[in-house]
C-alpha atoms as a PDB file:
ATOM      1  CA  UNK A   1     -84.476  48.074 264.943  1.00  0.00           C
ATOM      2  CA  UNK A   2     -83.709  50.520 261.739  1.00  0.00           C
ATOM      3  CA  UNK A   3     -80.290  51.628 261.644  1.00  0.00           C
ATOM      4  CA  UNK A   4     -79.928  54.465 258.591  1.00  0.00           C
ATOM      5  CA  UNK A   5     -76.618  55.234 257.119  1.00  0.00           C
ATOM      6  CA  UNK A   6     -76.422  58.876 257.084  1.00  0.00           C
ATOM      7  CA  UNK A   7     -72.879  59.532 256.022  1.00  0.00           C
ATOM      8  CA  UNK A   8     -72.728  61.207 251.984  1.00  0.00           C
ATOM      9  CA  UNK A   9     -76.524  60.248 251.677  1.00  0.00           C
ATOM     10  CA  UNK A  10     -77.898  63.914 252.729  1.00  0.00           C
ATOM     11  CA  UNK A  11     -80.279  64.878 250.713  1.00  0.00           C
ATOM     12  CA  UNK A  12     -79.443  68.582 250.913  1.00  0.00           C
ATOM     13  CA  UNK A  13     -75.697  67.342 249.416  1.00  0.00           C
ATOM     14  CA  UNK A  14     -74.817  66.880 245.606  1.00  0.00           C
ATOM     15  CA  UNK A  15     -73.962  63.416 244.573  1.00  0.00           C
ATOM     16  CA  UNK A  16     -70.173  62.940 244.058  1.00  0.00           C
ATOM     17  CA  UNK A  17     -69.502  62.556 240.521  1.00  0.00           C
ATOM     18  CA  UNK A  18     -66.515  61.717 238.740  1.00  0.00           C
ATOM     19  CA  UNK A  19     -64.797  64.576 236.971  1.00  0.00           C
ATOM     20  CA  UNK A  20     -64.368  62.730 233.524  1.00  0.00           C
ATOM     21  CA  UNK A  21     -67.393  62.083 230.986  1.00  0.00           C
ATOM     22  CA  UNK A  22     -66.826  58.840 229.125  1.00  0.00           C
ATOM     23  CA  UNK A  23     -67.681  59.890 225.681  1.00  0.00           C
ATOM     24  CA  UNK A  24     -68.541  56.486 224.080  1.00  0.00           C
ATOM     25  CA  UNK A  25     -70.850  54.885 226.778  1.00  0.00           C
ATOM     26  CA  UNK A  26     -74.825  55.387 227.181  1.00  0.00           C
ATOM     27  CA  UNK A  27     -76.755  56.932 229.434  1.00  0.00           C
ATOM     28  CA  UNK A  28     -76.151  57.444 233.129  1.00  0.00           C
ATOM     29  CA  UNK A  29     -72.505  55.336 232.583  1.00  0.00           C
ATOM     30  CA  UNK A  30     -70.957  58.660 230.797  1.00  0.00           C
ATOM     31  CA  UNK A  31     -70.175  60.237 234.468  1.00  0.00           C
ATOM     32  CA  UNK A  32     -70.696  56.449 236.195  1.00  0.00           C
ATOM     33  CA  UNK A  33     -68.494  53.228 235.926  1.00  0.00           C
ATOM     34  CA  UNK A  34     -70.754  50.419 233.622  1.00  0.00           C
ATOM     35  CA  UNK A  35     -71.495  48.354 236.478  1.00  0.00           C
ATOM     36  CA  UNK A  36     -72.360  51.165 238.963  1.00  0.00           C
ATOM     37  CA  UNK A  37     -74.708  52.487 236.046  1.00  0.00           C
ATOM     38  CA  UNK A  38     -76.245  48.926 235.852  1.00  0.00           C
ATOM     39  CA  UNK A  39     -76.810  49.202 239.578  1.00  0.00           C
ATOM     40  CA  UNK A  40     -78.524  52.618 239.717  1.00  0.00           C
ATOM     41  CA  UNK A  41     -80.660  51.746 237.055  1.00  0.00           C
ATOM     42  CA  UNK A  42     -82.033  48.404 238.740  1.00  0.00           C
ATOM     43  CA  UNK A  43     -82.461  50.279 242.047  1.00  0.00           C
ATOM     44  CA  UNK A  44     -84.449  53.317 239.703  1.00  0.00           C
ATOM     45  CA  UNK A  45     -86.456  49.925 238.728  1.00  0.00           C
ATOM     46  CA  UNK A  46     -87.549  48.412 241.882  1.00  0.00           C
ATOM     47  CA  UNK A  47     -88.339  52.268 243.641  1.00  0.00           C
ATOM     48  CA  UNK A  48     -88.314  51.030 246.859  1.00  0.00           C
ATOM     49  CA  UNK A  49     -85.251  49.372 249.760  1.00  0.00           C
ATOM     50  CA  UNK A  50     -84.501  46.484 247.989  1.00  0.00           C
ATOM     51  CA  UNK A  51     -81.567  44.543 249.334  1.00  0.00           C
ATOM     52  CA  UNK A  52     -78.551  43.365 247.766  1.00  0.00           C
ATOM     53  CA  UNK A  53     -79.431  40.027 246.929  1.00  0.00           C
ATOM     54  CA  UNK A  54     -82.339  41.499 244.955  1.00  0.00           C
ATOM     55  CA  UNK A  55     -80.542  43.936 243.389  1.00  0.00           C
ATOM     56  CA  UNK A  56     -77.654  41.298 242.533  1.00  0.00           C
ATOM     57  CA  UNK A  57     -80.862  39.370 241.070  1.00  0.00           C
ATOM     58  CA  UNK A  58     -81.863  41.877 238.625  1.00  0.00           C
ATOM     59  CA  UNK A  59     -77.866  42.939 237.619  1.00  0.00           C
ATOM     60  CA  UNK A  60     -77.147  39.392 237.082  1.00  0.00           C
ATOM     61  CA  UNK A  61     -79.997  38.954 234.167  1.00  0.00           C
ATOM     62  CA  UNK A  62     -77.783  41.208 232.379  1.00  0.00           C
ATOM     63  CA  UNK A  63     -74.177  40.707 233.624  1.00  0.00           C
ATOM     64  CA  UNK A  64     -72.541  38.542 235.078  1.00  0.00           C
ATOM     65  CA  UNK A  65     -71.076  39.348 238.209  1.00  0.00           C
ATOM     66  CA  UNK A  66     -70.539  38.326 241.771  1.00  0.00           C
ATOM     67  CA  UNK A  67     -72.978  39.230 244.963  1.00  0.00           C
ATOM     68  CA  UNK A  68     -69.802  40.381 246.726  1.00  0.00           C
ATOM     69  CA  UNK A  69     -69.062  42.693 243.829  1.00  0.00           C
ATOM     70  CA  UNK A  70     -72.575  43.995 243.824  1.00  0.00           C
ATOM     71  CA  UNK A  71     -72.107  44.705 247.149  1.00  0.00           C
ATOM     72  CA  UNK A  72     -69.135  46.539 246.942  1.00  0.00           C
ATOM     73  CA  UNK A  73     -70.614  48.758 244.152  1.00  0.00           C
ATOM     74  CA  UNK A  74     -73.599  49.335 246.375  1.00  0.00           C
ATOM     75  CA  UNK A  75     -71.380  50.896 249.220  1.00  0.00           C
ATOM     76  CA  UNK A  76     -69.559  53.331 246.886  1.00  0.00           C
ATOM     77  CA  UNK A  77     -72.705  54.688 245.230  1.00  0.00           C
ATOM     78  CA  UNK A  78     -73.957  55.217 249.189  1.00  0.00           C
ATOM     79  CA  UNK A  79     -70.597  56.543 249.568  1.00  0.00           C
ATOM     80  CA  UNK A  80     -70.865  59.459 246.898  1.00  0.00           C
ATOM     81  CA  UNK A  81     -74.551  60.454 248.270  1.00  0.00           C
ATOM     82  CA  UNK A  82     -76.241  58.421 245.138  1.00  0.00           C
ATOM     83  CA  UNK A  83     -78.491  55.585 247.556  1.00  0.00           C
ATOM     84  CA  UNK A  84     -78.883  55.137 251.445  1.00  0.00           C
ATOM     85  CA  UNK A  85     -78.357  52.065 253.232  1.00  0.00           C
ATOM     86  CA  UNK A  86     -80.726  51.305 256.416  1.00  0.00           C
ATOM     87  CA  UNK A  87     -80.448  48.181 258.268  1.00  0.00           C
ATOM     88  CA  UNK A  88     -84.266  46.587 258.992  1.00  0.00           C
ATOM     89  CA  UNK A  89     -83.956  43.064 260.605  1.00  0.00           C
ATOM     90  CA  UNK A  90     -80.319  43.030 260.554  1.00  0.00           C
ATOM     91  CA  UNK A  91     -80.743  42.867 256.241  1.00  0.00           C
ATOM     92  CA  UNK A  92     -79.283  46.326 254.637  1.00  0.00           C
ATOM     93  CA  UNK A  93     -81.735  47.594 252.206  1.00  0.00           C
ATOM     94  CA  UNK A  94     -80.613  50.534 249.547  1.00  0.00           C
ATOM     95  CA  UNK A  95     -82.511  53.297 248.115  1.00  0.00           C
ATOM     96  CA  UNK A  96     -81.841  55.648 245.748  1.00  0.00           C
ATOM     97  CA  UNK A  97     -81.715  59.323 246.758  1.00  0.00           C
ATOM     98  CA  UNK A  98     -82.553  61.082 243.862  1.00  0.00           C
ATOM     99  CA  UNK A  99     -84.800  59.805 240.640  1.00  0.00           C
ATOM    100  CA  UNK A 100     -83.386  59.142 237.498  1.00  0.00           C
ATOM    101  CA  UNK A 101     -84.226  62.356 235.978  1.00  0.00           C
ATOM    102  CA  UNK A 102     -83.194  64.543 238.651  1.00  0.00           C
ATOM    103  CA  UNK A 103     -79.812  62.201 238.587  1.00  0.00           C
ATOM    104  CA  UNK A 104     -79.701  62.789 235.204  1.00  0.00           C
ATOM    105  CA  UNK A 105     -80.676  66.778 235.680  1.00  0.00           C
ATOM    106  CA  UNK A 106     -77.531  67.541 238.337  1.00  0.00           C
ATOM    107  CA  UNK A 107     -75.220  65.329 236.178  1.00  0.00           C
ATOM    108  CA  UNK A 108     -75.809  67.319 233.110  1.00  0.00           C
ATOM    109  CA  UNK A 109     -76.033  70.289 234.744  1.00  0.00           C
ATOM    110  CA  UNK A 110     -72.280  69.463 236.334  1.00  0.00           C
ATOM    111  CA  UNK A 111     -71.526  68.285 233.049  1.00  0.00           C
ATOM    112  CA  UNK A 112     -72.373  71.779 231.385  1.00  0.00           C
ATOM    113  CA  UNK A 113     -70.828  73.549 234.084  1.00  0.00           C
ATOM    114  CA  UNK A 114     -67.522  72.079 232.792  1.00  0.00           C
ATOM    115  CA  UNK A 115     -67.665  72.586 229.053  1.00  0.00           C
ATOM    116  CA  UNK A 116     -68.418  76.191 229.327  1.00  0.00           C
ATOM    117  CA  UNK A 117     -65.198  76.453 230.835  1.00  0.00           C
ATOM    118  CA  UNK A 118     -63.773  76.021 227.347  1.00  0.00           C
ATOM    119  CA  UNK A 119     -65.525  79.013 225.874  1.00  0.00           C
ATOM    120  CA  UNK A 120     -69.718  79.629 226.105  1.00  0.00           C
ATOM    121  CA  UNK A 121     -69.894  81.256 222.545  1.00  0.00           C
ATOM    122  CA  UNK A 122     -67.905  78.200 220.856  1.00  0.00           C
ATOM    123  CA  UNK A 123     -69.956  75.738 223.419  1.00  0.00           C
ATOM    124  CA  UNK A 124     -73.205  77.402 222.535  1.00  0.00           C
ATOM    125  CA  UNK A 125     -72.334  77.549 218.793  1.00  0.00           C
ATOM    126  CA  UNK A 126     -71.653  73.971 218.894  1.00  0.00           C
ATOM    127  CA  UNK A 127     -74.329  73.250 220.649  1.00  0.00           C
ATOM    128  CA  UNK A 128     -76.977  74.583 218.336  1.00  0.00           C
ATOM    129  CA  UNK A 129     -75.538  72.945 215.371  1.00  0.00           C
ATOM    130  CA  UNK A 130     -75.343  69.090 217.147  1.00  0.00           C
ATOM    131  CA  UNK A 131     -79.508  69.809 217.893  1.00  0.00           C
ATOM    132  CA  UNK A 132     -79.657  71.807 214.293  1.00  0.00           C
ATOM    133  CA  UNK A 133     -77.786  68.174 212.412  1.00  0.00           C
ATOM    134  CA  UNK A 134     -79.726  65.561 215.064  1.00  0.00           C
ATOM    135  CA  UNK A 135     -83.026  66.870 215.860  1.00  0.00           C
ATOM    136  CA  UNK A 136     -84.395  70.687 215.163  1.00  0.00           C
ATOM    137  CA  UNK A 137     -87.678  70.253 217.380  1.00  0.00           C
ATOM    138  CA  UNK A 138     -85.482  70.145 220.139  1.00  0.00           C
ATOM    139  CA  UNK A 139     -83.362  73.203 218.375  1.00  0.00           C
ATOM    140  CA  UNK A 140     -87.114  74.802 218.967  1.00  0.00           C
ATOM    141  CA  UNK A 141     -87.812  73.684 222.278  1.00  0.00           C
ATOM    142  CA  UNK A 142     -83.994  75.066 223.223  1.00  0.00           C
ATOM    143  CA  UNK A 143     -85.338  78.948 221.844  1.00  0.00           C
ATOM    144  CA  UNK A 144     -88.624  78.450 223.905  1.00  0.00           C
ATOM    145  CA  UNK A 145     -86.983  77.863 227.602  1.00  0.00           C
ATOM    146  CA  UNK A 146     -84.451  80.624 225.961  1.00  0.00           C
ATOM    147  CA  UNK A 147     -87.193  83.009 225.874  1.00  0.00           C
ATOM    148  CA  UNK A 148     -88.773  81.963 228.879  1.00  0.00           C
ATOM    149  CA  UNK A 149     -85.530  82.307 231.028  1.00  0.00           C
ATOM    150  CA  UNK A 150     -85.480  85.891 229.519  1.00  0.00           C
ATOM    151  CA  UNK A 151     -88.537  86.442 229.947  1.00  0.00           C
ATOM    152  CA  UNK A 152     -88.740  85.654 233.603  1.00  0.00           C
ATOM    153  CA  UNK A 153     -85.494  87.998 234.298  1.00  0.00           C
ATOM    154  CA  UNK A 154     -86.870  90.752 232.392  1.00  0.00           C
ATOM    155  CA  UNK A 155     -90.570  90.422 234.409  1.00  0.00           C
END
């Protein structure tokens, strides 16, 4: 019998973020907690149900950390529409509703969303001078989907 968790794991429905970006961590853990970070990413790894003893497998080569505490972290990702949960054999396997890069697109997107609010000219300026200092061929790529975008509202 399959059982599947439906509740916040819509795929229709935005993933519930948290409202703060941590500055100083890496990757996926600036709008994530470290350990739920370590989680998605092993569950991006295996692409398919895995349970929670094989996901507590792969966290563990990394971290330390308790089944029970993987298990917990498992739950509140399904609970902010990031994995599912269906039951197979009375075993819950999870699985990750979104890829990593269209995780990372909505997160950055929300992420945008909220520094404009500061000012777009002083966000944009500062933009364009972080990818001007760190790495001008994406400063280039950044005028090409510019032109593009205008392109496409002009046509």
């Amino acid at each position: 019998m399959t059982k599947r968790s439906t509740s916040s794991s819509d795929h229709d429905e935005a993933p519930r973020l948290r409202d703060t970006v941590r500055l100083s961590a890496e990757g996926v853990a600036k709008v994530l907690g470290d350990l739920e970070a370590r989680v998605m990413r092993v569950v991006w790894a295996i692409g398919k149900p895995a349970t929670a003893r094989t996901v507590h497998e792969r966290v563990v080569e990394e971290h330390a950390v308790a089944i029970h505490t993987v298990i917990t972290v498992l739950n509140k990702l399904v609970a902010k529409g990031l994995l599912t949960r269906e039951k197979k054999d009375d075993i819950l396997h999870y699985e990750a509703c979104l890829s990593e890069a269209e995780f990372r697109s909505q997160a950055s997107r929300r992420v945008v969303e909220g520094i404009l609010s500061l000012g777009p000219e002083a966000v944009a300026a500062s933009f364009v001078d972080v990818l001007a200092d760190r790495n001008p061929e994406q400063l280039a790529e950044l005028m090409r989907l510019i032109r593009e975008r205008m392109h496409q509202e002009e046509g």
